[in-house]
Protein backbone atom coordinates (compact mmCIF):
# COMPACT_ATOMS: atom_id res chain seq x y z
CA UNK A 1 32.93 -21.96 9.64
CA UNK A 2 31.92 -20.36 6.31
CA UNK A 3 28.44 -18.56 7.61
CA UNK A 4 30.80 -17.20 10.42
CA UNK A 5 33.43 -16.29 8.41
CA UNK A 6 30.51 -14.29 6.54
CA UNK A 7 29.16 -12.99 9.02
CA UNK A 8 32.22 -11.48 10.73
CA UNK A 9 32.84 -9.81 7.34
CA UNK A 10 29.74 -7.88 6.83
CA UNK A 11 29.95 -7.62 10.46
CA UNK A 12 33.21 -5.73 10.17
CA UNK A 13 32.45 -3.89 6.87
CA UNK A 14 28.98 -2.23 8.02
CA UNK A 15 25.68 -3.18 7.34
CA UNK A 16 25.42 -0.63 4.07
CA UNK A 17 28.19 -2.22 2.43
CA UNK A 18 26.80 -4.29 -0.66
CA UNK A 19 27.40 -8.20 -0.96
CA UNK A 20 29.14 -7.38 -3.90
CA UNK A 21 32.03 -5.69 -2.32
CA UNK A 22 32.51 -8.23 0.83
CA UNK A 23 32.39 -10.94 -2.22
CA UNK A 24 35.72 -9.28 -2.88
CA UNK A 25 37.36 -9.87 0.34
CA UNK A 26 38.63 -13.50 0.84
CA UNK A 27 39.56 -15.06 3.61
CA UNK A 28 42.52 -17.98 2.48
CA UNK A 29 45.90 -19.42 2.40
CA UNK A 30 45.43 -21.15 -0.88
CA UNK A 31 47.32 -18.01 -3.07
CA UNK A 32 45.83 -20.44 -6.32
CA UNK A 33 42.62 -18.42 -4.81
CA UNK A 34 44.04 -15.13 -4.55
CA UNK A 35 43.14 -13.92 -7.95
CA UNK A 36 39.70 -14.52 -7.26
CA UNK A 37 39.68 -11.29 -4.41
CA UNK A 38 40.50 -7.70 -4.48
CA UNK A 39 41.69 -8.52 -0.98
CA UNK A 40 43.04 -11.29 1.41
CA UNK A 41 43.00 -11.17 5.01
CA UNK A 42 45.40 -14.03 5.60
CA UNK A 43 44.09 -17.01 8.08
CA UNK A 44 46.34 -17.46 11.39
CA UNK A 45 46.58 -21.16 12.90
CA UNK A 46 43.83 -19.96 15.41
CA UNK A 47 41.28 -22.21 13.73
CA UNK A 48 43.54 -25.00 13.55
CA UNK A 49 42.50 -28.39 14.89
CA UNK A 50 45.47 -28.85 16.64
CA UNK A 51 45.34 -25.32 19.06
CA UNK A 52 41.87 -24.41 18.77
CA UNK A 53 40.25 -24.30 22.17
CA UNK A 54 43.77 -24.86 24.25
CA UNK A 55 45.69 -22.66 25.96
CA UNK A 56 48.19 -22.31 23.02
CA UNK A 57 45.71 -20.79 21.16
CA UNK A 58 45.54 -17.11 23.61
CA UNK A 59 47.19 -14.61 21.99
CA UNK A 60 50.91 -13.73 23.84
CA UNK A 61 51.39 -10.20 25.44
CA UNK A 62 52.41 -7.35 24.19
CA UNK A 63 50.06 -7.40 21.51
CA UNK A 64 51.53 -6.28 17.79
CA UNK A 65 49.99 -2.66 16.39
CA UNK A 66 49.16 -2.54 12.85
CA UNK A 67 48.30 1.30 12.43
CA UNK A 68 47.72 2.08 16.30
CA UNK A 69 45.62 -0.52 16.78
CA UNK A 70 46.36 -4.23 18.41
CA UNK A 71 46.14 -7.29 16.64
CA UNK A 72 45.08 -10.52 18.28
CA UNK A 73 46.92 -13.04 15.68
CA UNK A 74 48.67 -12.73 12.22
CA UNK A 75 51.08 -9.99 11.53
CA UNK A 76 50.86 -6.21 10.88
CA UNK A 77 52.14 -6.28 7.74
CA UNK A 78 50.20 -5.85 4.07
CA UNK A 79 51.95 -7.53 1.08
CA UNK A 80 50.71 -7.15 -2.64
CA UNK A 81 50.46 -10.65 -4.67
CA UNK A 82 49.68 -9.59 -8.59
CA UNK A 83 46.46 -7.69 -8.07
CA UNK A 84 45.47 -8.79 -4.78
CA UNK A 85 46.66 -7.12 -1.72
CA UNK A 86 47.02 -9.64 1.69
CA UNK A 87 46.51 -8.63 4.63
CA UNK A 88 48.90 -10.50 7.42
CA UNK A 89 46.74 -9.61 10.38
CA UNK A 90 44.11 -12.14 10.71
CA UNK A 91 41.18 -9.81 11.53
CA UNK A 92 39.00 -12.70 11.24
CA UNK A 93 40.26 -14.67 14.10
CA UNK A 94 40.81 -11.34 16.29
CA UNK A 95 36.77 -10.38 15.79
CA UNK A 96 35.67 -14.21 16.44
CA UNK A 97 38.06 -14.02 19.63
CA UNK A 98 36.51 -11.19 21.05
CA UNK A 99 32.58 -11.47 20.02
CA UNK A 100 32.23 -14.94 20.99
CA UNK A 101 33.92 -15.01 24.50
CA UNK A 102 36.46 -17.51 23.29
CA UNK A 103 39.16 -16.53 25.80
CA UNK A 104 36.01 -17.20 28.43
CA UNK A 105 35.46 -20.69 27.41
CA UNK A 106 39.43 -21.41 27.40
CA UNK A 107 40.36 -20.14 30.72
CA UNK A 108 37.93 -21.80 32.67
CA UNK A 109 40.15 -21.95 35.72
CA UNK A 110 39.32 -18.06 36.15
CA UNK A 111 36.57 -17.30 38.11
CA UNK A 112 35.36 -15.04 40.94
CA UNK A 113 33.79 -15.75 43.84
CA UNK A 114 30.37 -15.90 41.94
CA UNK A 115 31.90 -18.21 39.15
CA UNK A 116 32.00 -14.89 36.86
CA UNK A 117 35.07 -14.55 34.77
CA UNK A 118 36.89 -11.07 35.89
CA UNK A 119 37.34 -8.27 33.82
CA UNK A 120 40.47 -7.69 35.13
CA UNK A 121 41.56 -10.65 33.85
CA UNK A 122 40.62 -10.46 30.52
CA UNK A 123 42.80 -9.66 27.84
CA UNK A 124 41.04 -6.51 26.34
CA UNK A 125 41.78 -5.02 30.22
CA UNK A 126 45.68 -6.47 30.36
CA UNK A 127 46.19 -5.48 26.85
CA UNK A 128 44.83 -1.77 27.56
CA UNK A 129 41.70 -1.35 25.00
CA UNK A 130 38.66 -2.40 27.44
CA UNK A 131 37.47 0.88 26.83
CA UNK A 132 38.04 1.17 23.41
CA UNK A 133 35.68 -1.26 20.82
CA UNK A 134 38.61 -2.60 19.08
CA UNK A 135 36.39 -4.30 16.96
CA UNK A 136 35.36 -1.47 14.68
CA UNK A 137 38.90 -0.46 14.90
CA UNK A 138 39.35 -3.75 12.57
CA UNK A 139 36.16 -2.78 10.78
CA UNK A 140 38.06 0.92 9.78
CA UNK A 141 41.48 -0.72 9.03
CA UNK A 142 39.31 -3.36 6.76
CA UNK A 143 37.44 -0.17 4.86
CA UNK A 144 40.56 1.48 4.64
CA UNK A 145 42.06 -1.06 2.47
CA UNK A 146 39.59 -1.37 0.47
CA UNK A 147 38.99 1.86 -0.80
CA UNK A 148 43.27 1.91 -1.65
CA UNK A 149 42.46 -0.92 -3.56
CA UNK A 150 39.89 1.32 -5.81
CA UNK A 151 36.56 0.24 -3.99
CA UNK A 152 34.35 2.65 -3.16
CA UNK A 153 33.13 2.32 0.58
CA UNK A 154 31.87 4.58 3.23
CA UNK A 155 32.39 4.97 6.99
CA UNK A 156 29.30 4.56 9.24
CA UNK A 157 27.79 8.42 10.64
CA UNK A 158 29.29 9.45 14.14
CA UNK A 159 25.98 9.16 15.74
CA UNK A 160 24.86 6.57 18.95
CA UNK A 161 22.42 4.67 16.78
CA UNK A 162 20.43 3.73 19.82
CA UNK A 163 20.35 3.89 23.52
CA UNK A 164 19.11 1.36 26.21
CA UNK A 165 18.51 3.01 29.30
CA UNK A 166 17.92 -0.12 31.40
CA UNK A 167 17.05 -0.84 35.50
CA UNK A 168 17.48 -3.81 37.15
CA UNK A 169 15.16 -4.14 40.24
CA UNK A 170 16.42 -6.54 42.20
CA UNK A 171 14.59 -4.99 45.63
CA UNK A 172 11.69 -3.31 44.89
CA UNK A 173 11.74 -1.56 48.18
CA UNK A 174 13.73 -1.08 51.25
CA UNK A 175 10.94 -1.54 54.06
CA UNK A 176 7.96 -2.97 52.62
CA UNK A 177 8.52 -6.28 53.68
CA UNK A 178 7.94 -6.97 57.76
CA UNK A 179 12.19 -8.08 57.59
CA UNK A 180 13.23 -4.62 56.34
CA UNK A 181 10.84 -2.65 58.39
CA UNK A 182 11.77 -4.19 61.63
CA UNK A 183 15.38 -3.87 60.72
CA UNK A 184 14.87 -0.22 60.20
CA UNK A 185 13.21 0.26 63.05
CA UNK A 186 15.84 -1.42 65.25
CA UNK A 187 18.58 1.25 63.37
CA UNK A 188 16.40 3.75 63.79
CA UNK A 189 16.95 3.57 67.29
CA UNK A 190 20.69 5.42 66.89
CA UNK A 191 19.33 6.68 63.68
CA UNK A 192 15.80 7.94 64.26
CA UNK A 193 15.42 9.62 60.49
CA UNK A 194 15.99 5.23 59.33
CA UNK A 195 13.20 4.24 61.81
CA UNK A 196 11.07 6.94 60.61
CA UNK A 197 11.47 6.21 56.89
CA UNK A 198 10.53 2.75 57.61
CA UNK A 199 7.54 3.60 59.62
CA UNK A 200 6.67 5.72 56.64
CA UNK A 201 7.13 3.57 54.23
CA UNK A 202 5.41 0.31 56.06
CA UNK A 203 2.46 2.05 56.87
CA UNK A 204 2.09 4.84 54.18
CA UNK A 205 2.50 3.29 50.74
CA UNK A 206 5.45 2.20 48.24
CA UNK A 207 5.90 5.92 47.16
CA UNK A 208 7.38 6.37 50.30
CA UNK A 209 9.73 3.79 49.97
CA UNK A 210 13.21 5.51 49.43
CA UNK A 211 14.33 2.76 47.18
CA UNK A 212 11.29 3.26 45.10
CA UNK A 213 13.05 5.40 42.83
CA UNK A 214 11.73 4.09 39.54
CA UNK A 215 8.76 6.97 38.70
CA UNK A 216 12.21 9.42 38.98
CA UNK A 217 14.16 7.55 36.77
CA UNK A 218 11.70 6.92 34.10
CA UNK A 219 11.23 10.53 34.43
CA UNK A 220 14.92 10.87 33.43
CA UNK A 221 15.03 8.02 31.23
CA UNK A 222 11.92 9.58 29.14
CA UNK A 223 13.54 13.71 28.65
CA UNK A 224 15.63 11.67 26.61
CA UNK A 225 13.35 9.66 24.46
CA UNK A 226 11.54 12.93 24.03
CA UNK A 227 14.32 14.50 22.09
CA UNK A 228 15.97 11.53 20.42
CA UNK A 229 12.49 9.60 19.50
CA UNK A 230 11.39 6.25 20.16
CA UNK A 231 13.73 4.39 17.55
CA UNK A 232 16.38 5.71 19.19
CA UNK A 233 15.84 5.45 22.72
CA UNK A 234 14.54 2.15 24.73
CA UNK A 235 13.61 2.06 28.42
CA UNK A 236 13.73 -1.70 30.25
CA UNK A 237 13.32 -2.57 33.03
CA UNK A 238 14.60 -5.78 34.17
CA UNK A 239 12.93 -7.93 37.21
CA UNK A 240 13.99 -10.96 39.12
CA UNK A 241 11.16 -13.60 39.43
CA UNK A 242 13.28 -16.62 40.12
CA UNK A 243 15.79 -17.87 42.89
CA UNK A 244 15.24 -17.40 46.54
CA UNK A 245 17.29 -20.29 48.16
CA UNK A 246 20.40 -18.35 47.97
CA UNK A 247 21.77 -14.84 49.91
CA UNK A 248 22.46 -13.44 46.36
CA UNK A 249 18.74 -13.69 45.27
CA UNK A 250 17.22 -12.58 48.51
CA UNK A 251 15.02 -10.81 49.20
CA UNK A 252 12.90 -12.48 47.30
CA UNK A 253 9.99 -9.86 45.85
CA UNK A 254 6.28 -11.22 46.42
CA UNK A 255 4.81 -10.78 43.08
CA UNK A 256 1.22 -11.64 43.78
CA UNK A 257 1.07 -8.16 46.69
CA UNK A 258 -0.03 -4.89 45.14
CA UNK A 259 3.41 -3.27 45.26
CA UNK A 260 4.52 -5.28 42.60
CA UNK A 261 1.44 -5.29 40.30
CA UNK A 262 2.12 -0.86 40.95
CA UNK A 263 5.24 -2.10 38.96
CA UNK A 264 3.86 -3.28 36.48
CA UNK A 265 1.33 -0.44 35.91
CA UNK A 266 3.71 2.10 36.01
CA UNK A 267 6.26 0.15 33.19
CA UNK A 268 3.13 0.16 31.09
CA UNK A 269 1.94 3.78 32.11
CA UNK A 270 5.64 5.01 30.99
CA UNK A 271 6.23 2.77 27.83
CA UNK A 272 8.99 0.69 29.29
CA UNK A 273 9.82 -2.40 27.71
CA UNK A 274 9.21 -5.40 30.85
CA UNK A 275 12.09 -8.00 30.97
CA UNK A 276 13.17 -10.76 32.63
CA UNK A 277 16.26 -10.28 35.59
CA UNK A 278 17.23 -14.43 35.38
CA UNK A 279 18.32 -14.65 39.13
CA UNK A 280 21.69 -15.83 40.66
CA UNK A 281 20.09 -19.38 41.12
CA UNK A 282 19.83 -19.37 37.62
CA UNK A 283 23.52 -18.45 36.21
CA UNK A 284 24.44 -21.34 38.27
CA UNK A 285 22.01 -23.89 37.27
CA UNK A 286 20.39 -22.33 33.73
CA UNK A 287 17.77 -24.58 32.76
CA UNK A 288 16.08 -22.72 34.99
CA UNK A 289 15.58 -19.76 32.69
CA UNK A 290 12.44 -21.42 31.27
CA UNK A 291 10.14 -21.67 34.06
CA UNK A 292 11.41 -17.74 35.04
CA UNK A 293 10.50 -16.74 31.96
CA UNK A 294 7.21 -18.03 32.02
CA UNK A 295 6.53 -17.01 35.33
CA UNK A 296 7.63 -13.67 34.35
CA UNK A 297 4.70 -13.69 31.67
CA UNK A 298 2.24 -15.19 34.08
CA UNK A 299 2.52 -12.38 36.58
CA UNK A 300 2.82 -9.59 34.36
CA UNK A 301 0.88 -10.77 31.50
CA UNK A 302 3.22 -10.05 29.09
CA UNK A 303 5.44 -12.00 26.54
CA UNK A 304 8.80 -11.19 27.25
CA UNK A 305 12.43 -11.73 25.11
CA UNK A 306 14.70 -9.88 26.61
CA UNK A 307 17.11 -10.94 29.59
CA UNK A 308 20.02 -9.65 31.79
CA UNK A 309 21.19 -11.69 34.48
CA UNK A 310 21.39 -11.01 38.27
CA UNK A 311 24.98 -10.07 39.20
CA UNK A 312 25.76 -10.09 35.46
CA UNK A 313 25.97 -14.14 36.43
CA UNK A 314 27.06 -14.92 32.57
CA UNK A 315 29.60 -17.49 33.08
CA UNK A 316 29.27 -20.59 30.41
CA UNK A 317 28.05 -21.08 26.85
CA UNK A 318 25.58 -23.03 28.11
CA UNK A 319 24.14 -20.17 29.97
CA UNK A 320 23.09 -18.41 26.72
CA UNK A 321 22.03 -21.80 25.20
CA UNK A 322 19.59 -21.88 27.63
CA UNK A 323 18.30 -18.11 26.81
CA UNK A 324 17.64 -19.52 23.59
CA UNK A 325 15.91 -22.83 24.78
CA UNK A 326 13.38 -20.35 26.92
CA UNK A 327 12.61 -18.09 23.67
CA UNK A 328 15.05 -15.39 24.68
CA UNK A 329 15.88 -13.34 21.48
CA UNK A 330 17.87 -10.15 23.00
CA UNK A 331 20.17 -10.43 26.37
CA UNK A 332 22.13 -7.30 27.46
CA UNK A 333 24.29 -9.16 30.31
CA UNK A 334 27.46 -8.72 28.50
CA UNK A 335 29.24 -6.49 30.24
CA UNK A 336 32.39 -7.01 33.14
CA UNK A 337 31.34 -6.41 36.65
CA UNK A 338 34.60 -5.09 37.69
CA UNK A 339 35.42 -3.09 35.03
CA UNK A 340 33.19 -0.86 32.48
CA UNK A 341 34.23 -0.96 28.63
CA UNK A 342 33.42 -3.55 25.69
CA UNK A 343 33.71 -7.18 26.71
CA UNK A 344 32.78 -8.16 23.51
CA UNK A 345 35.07 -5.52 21.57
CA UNK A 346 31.72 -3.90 19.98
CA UNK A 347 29.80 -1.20 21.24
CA UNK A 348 27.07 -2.79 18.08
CA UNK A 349 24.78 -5.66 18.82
CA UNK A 350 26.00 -8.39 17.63
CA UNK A 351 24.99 -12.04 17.13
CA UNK A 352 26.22 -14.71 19.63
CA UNK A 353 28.95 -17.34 18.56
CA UNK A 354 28.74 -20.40 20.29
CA UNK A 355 32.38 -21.13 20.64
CA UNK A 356 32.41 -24.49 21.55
CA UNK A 357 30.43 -25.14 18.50
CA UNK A 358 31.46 -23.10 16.43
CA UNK A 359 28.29 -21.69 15.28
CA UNK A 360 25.90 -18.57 14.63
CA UNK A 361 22.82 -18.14 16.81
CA UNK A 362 20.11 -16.35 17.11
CA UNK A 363 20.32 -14.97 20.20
CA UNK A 364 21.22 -11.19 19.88
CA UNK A 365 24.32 -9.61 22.40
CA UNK A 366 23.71 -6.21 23.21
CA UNK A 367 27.01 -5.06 25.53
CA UNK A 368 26.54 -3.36 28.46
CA UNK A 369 28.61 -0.18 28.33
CA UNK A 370 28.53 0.51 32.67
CA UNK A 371 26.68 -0.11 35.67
CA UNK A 372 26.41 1.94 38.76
CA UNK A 373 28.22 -0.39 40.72
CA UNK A 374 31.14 -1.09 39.12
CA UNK A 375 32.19 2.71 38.82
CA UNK A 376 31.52 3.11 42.30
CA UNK A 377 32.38 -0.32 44.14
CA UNK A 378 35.94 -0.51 46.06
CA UNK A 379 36.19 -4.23 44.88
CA UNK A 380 35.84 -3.30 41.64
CA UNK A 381 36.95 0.72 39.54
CA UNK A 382 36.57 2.55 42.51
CA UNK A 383 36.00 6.14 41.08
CA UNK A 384 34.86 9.28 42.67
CA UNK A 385 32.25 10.86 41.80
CA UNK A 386 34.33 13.41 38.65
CA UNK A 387 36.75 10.45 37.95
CA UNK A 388 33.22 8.12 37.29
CA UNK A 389 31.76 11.02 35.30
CA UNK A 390 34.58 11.25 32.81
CA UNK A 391 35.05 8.05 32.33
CA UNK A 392 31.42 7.84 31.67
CA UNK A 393 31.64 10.48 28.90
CA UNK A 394 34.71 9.17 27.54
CA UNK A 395 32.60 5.81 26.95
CA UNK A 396 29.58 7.92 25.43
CA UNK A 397 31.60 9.37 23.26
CA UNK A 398 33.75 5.89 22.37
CA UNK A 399 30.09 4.37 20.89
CA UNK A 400 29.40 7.36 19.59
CA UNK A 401 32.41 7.73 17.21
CA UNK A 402 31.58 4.14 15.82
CA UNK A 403 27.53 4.46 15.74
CA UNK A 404 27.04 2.21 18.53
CA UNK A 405 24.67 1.46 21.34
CA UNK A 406 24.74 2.97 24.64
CA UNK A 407 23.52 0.87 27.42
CA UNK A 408 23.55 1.97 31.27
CA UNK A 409 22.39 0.10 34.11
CA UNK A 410 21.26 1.85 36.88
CA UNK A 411 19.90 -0.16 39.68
CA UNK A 412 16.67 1.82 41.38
CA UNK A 413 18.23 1.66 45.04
CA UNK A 414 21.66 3.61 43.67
CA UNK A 415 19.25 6.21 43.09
CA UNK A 416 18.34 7.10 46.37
CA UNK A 417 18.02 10.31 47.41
CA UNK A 418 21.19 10.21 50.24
CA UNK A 419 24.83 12.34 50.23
CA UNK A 420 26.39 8.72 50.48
CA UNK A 421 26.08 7.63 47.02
CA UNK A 422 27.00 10.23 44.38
CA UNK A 423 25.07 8.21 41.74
CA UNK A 424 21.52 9.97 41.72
CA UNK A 425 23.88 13.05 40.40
CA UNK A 426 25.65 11.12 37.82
CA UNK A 427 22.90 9.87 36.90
CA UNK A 428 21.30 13.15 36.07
CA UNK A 429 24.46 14.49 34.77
CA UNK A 430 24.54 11.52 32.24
CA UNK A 431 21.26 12.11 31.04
CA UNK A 432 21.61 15.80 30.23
CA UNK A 433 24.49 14.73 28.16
CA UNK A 434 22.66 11.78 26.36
CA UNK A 435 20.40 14.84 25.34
CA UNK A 436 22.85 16.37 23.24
CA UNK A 437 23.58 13.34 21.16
């Protein structure tokens, strides 16, 4: 536990903070060690052999508020023992809790119908802070101690320190294939605009194809790399290669035919970082991953390390074990599909803690701040079209606050051009405020 323990300090205390100052903070019951620190944070039984990984280990609702903000264990109280002030709330265990998924692995009874663990259920969304990162919260209270203690520290800038604008295609088109075609032909016949979109589409080219949104939305996506700058703004697209036995993964997108290979063109053509969209068949069996990956490569010709998978299908630690078996170095899955917010508690990257091990990986966690869907779906937030919009800005302005990363997921057939989906607008609306930040 010691590299985590170090980790979730610096983690906490920022990046610009010197090792000299987090060598200050200790992290102990032994008060024989006390003297050693400036400061304490005082362990919980959360690590404990006895309760770690059982259900008496979940913290008990209503949470306790140590200046406004909840605490997962310890107390909110701060005692002084000769020079070293304690701190009672064991920030420690709260950050590990939250960053690693822990209350994921524990409650493995809850699932959804896809085997995903609900947002809803969670305890950041029972508790009330899903859309609040509560753990830079701990960071603040942690910095705030410190300096009353006579160290000098700073607070991180109130700037997004990157954004992710990021696509999943999961259908490429809507009647390309002969399926979709002669299904829109056979609506068309008590909706003749559908039958003529799909006899424009078939015959004329995939830049007919109403869900071939993507040259729009890289349009979009690049106004704001334009003003913030390349180190501060990513495009990705993400693209299922796998699965294809199952209704979730279908239909399954022919990557040999010309429409595809205009995919890849344009990604390159528009500076948009190509990644892999590890299908449904996948999150349920993921040793899998490998051979998606490479196939991934082999069509596109290009080394991939980034991941998201389909239906946000993240359901086991061994799920992101296996990102890291297939060379995956960056996965941006982590977010609820019923609910926006933090999953994780961060709006930062952060670096994934296997919880069953109880040890640091490589593989780097960027959470998802929202998706299309889940604003929009009746089965999951089920916003209109202002209500989505301000909770979308409230979010923005959430990572924001605690120089985070913003990353959106808009799917390229949410996009279409149609009065039933309010999400082309949003969309647009986001962007112009992305451009201000």
């Amino acid at each position: 536990m010691t590299e985590i323990i170090d980790y979730i300090l610096h983690f906490l205390l920022g990046e610009t903070v010197s090792p000299k100052i987090i060598a200050k903070v200790g992290y102990t019951s032994n008060q024989k060690d006390y003297r050693k620190y400036k400061l304490v944070i005082l362990p919980s039984p959360f690590f404990s052999e006895e309760i770690y990984g059982s259900a008496a280990s979940l913290p008990a609702l209503p949470l306790q508020i140590w200046e406004e903000s909840p605490i997962l264990f310890g107390t909110p109280t701060v005692e002084q023992v000769g020079n070293t002030r304690i701190i009672n709330a064991d920030l420690i265990a709260s950050t590990y809790f939250l960053i690693s998924r822990y209350e994921e692995m524990v409650r493995k009874d809850v699932r959804d119908v896809h085997g995903r663990f609900p947002g809803k259920e969670s305890l950041p969304y029972r508790a009330g802070f899903i859309d609040s990162p509560l753990v830079e919260e701990y960071g603040k209270l942690l910095r705030v101690q410190l300096r009353d203690v006579g160290l000098k520290i700073s607070e991180p800038p109130t700037k997004i320190r990157k954004i992710f604008l990021t696509h999943d295609v999961d259908q490429l088109s809507h009647y390309r294939n002969l399926r979709g075609f002669v299904g829109g032909l056979l609506r068309g016949i008590q909706r003749p605009k559908e039958g003529n979109k799909a006899i424009k589409s078939y015959f004329g080219g995939l830049k007919n194809d109403p869900w071939y949104t993507l040259p729009w939305l890289f349009k979009m996506d690049n106004s704001v790399r334009q003003i913030l700058g390349n180190d501060r703004c990513e495009l990705v697209t993400f693209i299922k290669v796998g699965g294809g036995t199952r209704k979730e993964d279908k239909p399954f997108i022919t990557h040999h035919i010309q429409d595809f290979q205009s995919l890849i063109t344009l990604c390159k053509k528009k500076n948009v970082t190509f990644a892999l969209h590890a299908s449904y068949e996948a999150g349920v069996d993921p040793t899998r991953i490998i051979e998606e990956k490479k196939h991934l490569e082999r069509v596109s010709k290009r080394k991939t390390e980034y991941n998201r998978n389909h239906f946000l299908n993240s359901r086991e630690p061994e799920d992101m074990t296996a990102l890291i078996d297939a060379g995956i170095t960056d996965d941006f899955t982590l977010g609820y599909a019923d609910v926006a917010g933090f999953r994780l508690g961060t709006c930062r990257l952060v670096k994934w803690i296997n919880p069953k091990t109880r040890q640091l990986t490589t593989l780097t966690l960027h959470p998802l701040t929202m998706m299309d869907g889940t604003l929009s779906d009746k089965r999951y937030m089920n916003l209109n079209a202002h209500d989505a919009f301000e909770y979308c800005i409230r979010l923005i302005n959430m990572v924001e606050s605690w120089n985070g990363e913003f990353v959106s997921l808009w799917h390229n057939t949410s996009v279409e051009d149609t009065p039933q989906s309010y999400h082309r607008k949003l969309y647009q609306d986001i962007i112009q405020y992305l451009k201000t930040k």
